[in-house]
PDB file of N, CA and C in Angstrom:
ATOM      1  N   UNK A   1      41.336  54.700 -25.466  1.00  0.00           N
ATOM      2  CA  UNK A   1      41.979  53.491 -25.907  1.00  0.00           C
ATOM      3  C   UNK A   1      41.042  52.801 -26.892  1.00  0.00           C
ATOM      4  N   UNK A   2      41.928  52.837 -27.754  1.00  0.00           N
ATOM      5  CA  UNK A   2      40.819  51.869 -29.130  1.00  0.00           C
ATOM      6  C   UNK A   2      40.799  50.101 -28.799  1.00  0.00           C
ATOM      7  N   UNK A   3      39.663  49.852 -29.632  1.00  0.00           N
ATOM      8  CA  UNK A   3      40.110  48.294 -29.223  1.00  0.00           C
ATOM      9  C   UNK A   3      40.721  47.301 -29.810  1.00  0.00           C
ATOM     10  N   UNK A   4      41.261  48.143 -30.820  1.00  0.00           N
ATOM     11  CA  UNK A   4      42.725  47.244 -30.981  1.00  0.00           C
ATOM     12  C   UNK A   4      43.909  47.526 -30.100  1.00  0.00           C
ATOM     13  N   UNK A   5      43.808  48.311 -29.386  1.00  0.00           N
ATOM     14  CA  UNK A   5      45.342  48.596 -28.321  1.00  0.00           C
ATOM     15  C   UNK A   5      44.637  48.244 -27.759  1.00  0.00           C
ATOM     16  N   UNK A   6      43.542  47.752 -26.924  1.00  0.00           N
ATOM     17  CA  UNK A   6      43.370  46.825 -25.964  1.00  0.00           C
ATOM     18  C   UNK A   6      43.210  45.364 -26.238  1.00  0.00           C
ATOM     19  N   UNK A   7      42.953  45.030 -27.558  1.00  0.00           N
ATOM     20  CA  UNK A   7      42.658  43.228 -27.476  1.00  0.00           C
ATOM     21  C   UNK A   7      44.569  43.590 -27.454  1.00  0.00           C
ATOM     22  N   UNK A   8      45.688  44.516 -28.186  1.00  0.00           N
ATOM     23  CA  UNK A   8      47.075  43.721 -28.360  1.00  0.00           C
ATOM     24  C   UNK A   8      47.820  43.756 -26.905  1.00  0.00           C
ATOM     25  N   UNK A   9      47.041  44.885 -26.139  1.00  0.00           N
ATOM     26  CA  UNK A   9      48.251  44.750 -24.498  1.00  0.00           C
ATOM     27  C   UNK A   9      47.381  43.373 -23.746  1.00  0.00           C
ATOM     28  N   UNK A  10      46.037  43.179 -24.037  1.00  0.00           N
ATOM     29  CA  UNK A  10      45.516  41.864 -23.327  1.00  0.00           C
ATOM     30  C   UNK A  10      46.337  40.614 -24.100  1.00  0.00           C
ATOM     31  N   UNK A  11      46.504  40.461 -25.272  1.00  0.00           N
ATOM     32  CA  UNK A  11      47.604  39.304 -25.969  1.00  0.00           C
ATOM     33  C   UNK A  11      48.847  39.517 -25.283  1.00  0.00           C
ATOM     34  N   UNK A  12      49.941  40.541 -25.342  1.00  0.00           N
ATOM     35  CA  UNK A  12      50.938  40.828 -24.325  1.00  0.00           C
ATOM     36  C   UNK A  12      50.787  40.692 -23.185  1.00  0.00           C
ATOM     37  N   UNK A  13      49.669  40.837 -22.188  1.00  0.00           N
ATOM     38  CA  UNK A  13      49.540  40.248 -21.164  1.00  0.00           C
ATOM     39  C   UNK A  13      49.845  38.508 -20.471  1.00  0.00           C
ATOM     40  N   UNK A  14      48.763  38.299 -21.484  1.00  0.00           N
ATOM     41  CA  UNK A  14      48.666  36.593 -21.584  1.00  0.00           C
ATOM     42  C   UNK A  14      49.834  36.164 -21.764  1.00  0.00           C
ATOM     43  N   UNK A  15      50.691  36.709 -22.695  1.00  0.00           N
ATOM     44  CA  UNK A  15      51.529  35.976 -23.236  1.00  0.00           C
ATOM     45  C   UNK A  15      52.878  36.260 -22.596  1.00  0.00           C
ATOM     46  N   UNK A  16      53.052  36.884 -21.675  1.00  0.00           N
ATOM     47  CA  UNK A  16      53.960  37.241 -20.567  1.00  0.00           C
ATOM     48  C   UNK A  16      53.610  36.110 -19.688  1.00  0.00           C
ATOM     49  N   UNK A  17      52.246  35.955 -19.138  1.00  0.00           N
ATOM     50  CA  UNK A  17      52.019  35.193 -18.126  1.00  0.00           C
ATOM     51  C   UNK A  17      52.068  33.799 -18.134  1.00  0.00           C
ATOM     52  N   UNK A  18      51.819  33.121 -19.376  1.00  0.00           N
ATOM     53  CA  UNK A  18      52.118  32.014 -20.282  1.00  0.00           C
ATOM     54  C   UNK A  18      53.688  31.781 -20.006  1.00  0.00           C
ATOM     55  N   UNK A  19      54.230  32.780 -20.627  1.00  0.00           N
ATOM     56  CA  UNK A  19      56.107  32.636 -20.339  1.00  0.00           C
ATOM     57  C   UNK A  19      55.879  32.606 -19.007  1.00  0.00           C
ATOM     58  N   UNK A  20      56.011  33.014 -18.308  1.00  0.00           N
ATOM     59  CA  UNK A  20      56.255  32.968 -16.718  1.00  0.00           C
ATOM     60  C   UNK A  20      56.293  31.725 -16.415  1.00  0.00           C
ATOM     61  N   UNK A  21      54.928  31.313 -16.631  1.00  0.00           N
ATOM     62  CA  UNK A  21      54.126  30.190 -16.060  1.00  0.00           C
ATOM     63  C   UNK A  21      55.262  29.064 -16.814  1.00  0.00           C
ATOM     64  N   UNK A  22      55.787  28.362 -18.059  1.00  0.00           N
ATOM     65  CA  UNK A  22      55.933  27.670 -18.592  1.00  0.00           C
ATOM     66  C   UNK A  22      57.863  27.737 -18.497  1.00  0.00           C
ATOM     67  N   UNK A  23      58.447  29.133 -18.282  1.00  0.00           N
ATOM     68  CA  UNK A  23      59.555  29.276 -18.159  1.00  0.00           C
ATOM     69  C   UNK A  23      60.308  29.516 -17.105  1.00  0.00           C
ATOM     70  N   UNK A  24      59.851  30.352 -16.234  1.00  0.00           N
ATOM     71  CA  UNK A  24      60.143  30.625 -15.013  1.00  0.00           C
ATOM     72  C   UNK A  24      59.045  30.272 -13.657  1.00  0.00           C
ATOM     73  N   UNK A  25      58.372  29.536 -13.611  1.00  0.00           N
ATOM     74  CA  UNK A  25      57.290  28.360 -12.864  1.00  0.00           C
ATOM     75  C   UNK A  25      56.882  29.967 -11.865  1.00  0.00           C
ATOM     76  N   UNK A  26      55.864  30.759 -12.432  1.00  0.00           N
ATOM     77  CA  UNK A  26      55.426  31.539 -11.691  1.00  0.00           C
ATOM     78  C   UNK A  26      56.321  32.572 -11.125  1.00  0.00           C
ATOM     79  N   UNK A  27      57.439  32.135 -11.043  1.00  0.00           N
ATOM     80  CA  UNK A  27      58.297  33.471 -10.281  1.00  0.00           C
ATOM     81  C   UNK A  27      58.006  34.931 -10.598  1.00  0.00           C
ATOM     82  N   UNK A  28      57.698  35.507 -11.416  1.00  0.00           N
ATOM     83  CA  UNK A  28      57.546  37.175 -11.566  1.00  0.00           C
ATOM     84  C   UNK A  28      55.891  37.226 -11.279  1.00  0.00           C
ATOM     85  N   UNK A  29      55.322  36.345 -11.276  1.00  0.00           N
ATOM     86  CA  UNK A  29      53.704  36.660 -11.392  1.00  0.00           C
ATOM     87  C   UNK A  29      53.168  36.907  -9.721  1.00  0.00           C
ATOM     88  N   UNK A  30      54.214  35.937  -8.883  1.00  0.00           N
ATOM     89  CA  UNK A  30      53.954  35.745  -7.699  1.00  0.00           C
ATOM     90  C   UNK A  30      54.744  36.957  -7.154  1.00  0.00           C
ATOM     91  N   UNK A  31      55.871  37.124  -7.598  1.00  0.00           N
ATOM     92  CA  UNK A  31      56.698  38.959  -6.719  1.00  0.00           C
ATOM     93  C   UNK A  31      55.427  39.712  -7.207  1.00  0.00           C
ATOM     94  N   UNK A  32      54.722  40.491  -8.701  1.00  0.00           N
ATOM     95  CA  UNK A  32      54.313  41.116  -8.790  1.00  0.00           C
ATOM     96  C   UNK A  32      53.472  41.278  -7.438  1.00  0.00           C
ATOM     97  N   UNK A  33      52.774  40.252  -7.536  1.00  0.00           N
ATOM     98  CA  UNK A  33      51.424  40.097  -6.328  1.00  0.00           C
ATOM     99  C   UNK A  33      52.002  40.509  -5.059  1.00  0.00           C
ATOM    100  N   UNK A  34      53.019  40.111  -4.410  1.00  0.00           N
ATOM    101  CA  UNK A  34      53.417  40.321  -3.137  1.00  0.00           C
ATOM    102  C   UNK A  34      53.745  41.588  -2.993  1.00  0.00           C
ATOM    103  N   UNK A  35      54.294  42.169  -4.247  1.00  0.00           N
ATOM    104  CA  UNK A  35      54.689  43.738  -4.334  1.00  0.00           C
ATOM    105  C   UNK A  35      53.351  44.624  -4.341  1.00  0.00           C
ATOM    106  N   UNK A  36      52.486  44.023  -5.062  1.00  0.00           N
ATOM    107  CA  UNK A  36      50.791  44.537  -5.157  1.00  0.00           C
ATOM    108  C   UNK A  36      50.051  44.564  -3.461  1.00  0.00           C
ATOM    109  N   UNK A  37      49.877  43.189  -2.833  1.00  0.00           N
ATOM    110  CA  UNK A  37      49.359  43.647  -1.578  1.00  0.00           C
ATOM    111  C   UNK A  37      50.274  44.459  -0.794  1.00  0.00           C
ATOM    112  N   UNK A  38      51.882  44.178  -0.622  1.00  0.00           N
ATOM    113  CA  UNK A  38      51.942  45.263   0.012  1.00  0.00           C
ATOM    114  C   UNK A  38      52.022  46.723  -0.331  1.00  0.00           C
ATOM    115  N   UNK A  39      51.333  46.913  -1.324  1.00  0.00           N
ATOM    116  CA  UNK A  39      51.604  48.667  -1.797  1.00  0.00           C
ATOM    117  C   UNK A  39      49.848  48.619  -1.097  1.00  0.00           C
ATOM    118  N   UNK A  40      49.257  47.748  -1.273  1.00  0.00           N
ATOM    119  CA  UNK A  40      47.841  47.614  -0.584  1.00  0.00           C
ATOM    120  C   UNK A  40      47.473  47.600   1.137  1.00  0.00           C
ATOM    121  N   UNK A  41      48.538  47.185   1.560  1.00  0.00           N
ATOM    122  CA  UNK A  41      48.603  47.255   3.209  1.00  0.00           C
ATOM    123  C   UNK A  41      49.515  48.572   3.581  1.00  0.00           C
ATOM    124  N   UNK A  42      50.575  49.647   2.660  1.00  0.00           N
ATOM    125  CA  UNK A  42      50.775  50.532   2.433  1.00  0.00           C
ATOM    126  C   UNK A  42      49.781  51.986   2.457  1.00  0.00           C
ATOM    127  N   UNK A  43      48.638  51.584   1.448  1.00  0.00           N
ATOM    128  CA  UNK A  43      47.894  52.264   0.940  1.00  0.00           C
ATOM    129  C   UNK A  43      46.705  52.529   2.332  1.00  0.00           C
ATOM    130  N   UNK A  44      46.518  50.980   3.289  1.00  0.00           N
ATOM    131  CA  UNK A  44      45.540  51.002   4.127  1.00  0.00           C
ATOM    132  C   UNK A  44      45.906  51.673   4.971  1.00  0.00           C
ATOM    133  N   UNK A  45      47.388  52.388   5.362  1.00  0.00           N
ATOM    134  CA  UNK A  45      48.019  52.735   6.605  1.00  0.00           C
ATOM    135  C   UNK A  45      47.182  54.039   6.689  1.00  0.00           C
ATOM    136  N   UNK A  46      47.306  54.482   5.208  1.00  0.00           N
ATOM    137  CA  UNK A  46      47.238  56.101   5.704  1.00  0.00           C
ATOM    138  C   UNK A  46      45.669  56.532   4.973  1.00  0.00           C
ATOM    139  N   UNK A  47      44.654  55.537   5.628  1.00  0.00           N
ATOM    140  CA  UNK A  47      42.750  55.237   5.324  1.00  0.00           C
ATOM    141  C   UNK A  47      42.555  56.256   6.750  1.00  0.00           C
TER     142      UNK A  47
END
């Protein structure tokens, strides 16, 4: 990965999370996460 495809998916990042934050008050940022630990309490089952 060069670092121009990484500074432009870190700008697409931000700027998803920005919308979220300003348009939809956190809603997709907070499922992601809940979908994230549990693929993480998923992942611990079978440690």
């Amino acid at each position: 990965m060069t670092n121009t495809i990484a500074f432009i998916l870190a700008i697409l990042i931000m700027g998803f999370i920005a919308l979220d934050h300003f348009v939809l008050e956190w809603g997709v940022v907070t499922f992601w996460f809940r979908k994230l630990l549990d693929l993480i309490d998923y992942i611990a089952i079978w440690r």
